[in-house]
Protein backbone atom coordinates (compact mmCIF):
# COMPACT_ATOMS: atom_id res chain seq x y z
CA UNK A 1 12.60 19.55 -18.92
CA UNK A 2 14.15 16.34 -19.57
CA UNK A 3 13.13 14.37 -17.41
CA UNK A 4 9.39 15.13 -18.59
CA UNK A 5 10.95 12.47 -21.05
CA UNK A 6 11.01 9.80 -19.18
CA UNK A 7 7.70 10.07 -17.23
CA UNK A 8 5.85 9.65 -20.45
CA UNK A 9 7.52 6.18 -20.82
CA UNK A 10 7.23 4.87 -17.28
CA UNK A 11 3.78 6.41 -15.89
CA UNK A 12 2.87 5.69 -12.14
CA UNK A 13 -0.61 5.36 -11.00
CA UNK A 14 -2.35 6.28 -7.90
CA UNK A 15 -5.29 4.05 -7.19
CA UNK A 16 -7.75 5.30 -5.13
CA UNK A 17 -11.21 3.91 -3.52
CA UNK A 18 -13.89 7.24 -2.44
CA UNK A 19 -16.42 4.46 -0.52
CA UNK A 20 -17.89 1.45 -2.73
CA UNK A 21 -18.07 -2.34 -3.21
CA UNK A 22 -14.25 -3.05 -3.97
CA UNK A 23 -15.47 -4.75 -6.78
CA UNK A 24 -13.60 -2.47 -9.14
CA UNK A 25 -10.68 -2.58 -6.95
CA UNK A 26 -10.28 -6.04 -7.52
CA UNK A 27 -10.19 -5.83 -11.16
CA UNK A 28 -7.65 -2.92 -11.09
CA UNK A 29 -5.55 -5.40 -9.16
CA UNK A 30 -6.09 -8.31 -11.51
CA UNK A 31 -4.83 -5.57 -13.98
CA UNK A 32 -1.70 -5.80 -12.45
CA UNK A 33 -1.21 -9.39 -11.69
CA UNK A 34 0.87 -11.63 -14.62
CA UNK A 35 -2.58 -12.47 -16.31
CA UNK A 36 -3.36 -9.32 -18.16
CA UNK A 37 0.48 -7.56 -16.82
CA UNK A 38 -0.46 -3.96 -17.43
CA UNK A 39 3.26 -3.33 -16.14
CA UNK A 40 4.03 -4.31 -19.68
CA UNK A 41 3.36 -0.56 -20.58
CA UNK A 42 5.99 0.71 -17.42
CA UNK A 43 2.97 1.80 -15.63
CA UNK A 44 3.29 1.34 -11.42
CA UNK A 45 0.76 0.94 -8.76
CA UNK A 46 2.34 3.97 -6.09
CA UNK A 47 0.91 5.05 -2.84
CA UNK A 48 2.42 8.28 -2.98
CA UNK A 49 0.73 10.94 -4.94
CA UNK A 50 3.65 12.93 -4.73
CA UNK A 51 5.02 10.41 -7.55
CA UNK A 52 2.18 9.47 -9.70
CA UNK A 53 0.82 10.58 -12.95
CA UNK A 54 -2.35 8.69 -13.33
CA UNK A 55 -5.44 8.85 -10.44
CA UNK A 56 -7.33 5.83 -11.18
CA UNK A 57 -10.69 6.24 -8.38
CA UNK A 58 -13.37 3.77 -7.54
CA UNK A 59 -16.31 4.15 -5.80
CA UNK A 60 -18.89 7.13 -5.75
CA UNK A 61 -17.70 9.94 -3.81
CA UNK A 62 -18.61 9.82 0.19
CA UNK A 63 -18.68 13.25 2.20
CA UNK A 64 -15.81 11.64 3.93
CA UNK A 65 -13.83 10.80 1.27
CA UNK A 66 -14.23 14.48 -0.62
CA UNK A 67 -11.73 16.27 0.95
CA UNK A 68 -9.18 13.21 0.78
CA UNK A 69 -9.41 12.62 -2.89
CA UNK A 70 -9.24 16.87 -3.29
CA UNK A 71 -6.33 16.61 -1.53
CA UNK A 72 -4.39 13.68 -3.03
CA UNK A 73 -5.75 15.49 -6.58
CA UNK A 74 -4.04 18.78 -5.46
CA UNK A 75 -0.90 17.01 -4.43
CA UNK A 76 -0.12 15.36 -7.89
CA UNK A 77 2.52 16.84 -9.94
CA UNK A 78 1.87 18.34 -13.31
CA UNK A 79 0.59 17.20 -15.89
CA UNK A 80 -2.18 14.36 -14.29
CA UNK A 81 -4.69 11.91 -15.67
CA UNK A 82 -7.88 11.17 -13.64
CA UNK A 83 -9.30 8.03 -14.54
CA UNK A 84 -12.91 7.07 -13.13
CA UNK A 85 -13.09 3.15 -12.90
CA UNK A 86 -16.71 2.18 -12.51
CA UNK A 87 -19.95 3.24 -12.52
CA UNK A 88 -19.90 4.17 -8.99
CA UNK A 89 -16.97 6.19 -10.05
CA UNK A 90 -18.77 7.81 -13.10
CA UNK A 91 -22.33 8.42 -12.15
CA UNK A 92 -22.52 7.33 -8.78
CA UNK A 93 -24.19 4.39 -9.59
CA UNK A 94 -26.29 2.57 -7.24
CA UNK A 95 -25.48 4.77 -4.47
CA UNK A 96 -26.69 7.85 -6.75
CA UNK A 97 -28.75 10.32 -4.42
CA UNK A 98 -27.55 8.98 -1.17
CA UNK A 99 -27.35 11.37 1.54
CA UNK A 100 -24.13 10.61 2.15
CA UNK A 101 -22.45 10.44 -1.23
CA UNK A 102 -21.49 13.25 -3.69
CA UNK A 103 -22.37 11.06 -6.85
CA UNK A 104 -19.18 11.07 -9.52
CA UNK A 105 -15.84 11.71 -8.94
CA UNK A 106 -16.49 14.73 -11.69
CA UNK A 107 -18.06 16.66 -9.34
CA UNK A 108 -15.09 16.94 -7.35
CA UNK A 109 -12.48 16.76 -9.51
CA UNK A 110 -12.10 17.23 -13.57
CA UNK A 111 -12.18 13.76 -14.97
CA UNK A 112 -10.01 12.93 -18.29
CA UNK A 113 -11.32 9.24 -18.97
CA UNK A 114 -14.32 7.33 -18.02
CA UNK A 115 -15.11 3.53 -17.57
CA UNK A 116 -18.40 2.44 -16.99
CA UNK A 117 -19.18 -0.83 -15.88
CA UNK A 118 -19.69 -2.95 -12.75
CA UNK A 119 -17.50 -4.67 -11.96
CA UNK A 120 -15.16 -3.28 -14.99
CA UNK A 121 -13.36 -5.94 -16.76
CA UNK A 122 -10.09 -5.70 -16.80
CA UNK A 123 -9.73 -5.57 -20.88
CA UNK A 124 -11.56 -1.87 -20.23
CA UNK A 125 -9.32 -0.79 -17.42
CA UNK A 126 -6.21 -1.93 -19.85
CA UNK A 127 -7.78 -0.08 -22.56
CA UNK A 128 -8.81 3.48 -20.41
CA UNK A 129 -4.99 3.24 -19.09
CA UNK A 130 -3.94 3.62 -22.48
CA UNK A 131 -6.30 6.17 -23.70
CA UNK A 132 -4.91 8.19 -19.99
CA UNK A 133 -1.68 7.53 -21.68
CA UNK A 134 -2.15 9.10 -24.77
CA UNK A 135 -3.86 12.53 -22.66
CA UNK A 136 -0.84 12.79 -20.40
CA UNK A 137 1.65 12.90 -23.56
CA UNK A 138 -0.81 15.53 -24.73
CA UNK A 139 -1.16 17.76 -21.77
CA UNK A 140 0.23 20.73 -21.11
CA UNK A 141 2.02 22.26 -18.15
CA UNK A 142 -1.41 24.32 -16.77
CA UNK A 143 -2.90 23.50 -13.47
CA UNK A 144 -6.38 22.39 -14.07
CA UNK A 145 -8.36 23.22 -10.93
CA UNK A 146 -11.97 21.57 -10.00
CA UNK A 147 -14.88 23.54 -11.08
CA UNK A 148 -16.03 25.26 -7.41
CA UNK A 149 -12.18 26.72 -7.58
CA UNK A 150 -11.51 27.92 -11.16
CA UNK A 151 -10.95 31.55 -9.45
CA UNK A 152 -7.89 30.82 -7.35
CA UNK A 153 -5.59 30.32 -9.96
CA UNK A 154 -3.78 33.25 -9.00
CA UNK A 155 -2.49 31.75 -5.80
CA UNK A 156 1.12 30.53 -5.22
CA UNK A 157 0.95 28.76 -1.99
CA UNK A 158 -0.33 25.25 -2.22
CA UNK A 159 -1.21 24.93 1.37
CA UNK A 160 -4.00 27.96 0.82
CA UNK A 161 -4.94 26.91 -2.29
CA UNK A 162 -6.24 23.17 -0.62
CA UNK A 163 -7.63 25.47 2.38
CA UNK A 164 -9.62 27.92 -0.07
CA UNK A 165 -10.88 24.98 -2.41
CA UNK A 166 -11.85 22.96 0.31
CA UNK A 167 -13.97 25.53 2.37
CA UNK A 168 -15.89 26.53 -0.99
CA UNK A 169 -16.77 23.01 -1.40
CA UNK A 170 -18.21 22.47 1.66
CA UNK A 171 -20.09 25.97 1.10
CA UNK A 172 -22.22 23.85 -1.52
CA UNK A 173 -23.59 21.10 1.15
C-alpha cells in the first residue's frame, strides 16, 4: 500500500507508563523538548494507539496495568515496535518479585528493543528510537501475538481476540 510509504518516514509513538518512578518518563519527554529534538526524525508523541507505530513503556508491569497495555498493544496497527525504556521496563527492576507486579513488559507483550538504565539518558532513548526505526522498515505485515496467545491466530474478530488473550493471562496468576 502506499501509504505504508509514508509511515516509515513520519513514525508516531505511543508512550506508555505500566506503574513506576516517572523517572524514565521524564527523560522520554526531555527527548522531545528542543534540547535533544527527537522530532528531527518525524517521530510524534500520540495518545491514540489507533495512530502510532512505536510503543515506548516505562515502568515494570502492575496487575493493573496488564490488561491496559494488552489492550493498547492489540489496538496498534500493523506493523509495531515495542520499545522497553528502563530497567523497570526490562527486568522489572527494583520492583522485581513484587506481589503486585508482573516484572518486564516481555512477559506481556513481545518486545523489539530494550534500554536498560535508570533513569535512561536521553542519548539511549534517541539511539533505541532509531534502532525501532530501522525494525519497523523491516517488518512484515504478520500479527505478532504475546506468548500465552500464539494459538488464536486464527481469529478474525478483534474484540474476541482481546477477550480470549486476556482471560488466558489471568489463567497464569
Amino acid at each position: 500500500m502506499k501509504l505504508n510509504i509514508f509511515r516509515k518516514k513520519s513514525p508516531w509513538i505511543l508512550h506508555y507508563n505500566t506503574g513506576g518512578c516517572n523517572g524514565c518518563d521524564v527523560e522520554i519527554l526531555a527527548c522531545l523538548g528542543p534540547k535533544y529534538d527527537l522530532e528531527r526524525f518525524g517521530i510524534l508523541n500520540r495518545g491514540n494507539p489507533k495512530q502510532s507505530d512505536i510503543l515506548l513503556v516505562t515502568g515494570p508491569v502492575t496487575k493493573r496495568a496488564k490488561d491496559r497495555l494488552l489492550r493498547l498493544y492489540l489496538e496498534m496497527p500493523e506493523p509495531k515496535v515495542v520499545v522497553a525504556v528502563g530497567s523497570c521496563a526490562c527486568t522489572g527492576g527494583v520492583f522485581r518479585g513484587m506481589y503486585n507486579v508482573e516484572n518486564g513488559v516481555d512477559k506481556i507483550i513481545p518486545v523489539d528493543v530494550y534500554i536498560p538504565g535508570c533513569a535512561v539518558r536521553p542519548e539511549s532513548i534517541i539511539d533505541g528510537v532509531i534502532k525501532a526505526l530501522e525494525i519497523l522498515e523491516k517488518k512484515r505485515k504478520t500479527i505478532e501475538l504475546p506468548v500465552r496467545c500464539k494459538s488464536l491466530i486464527g481469529k478474525n474478530n478483534r474484540r474476541e481476540l482481546f477477550a480470549e488473550c486476556v482471560r488466558r493471562c489471568h489463567e497464569d496468576r
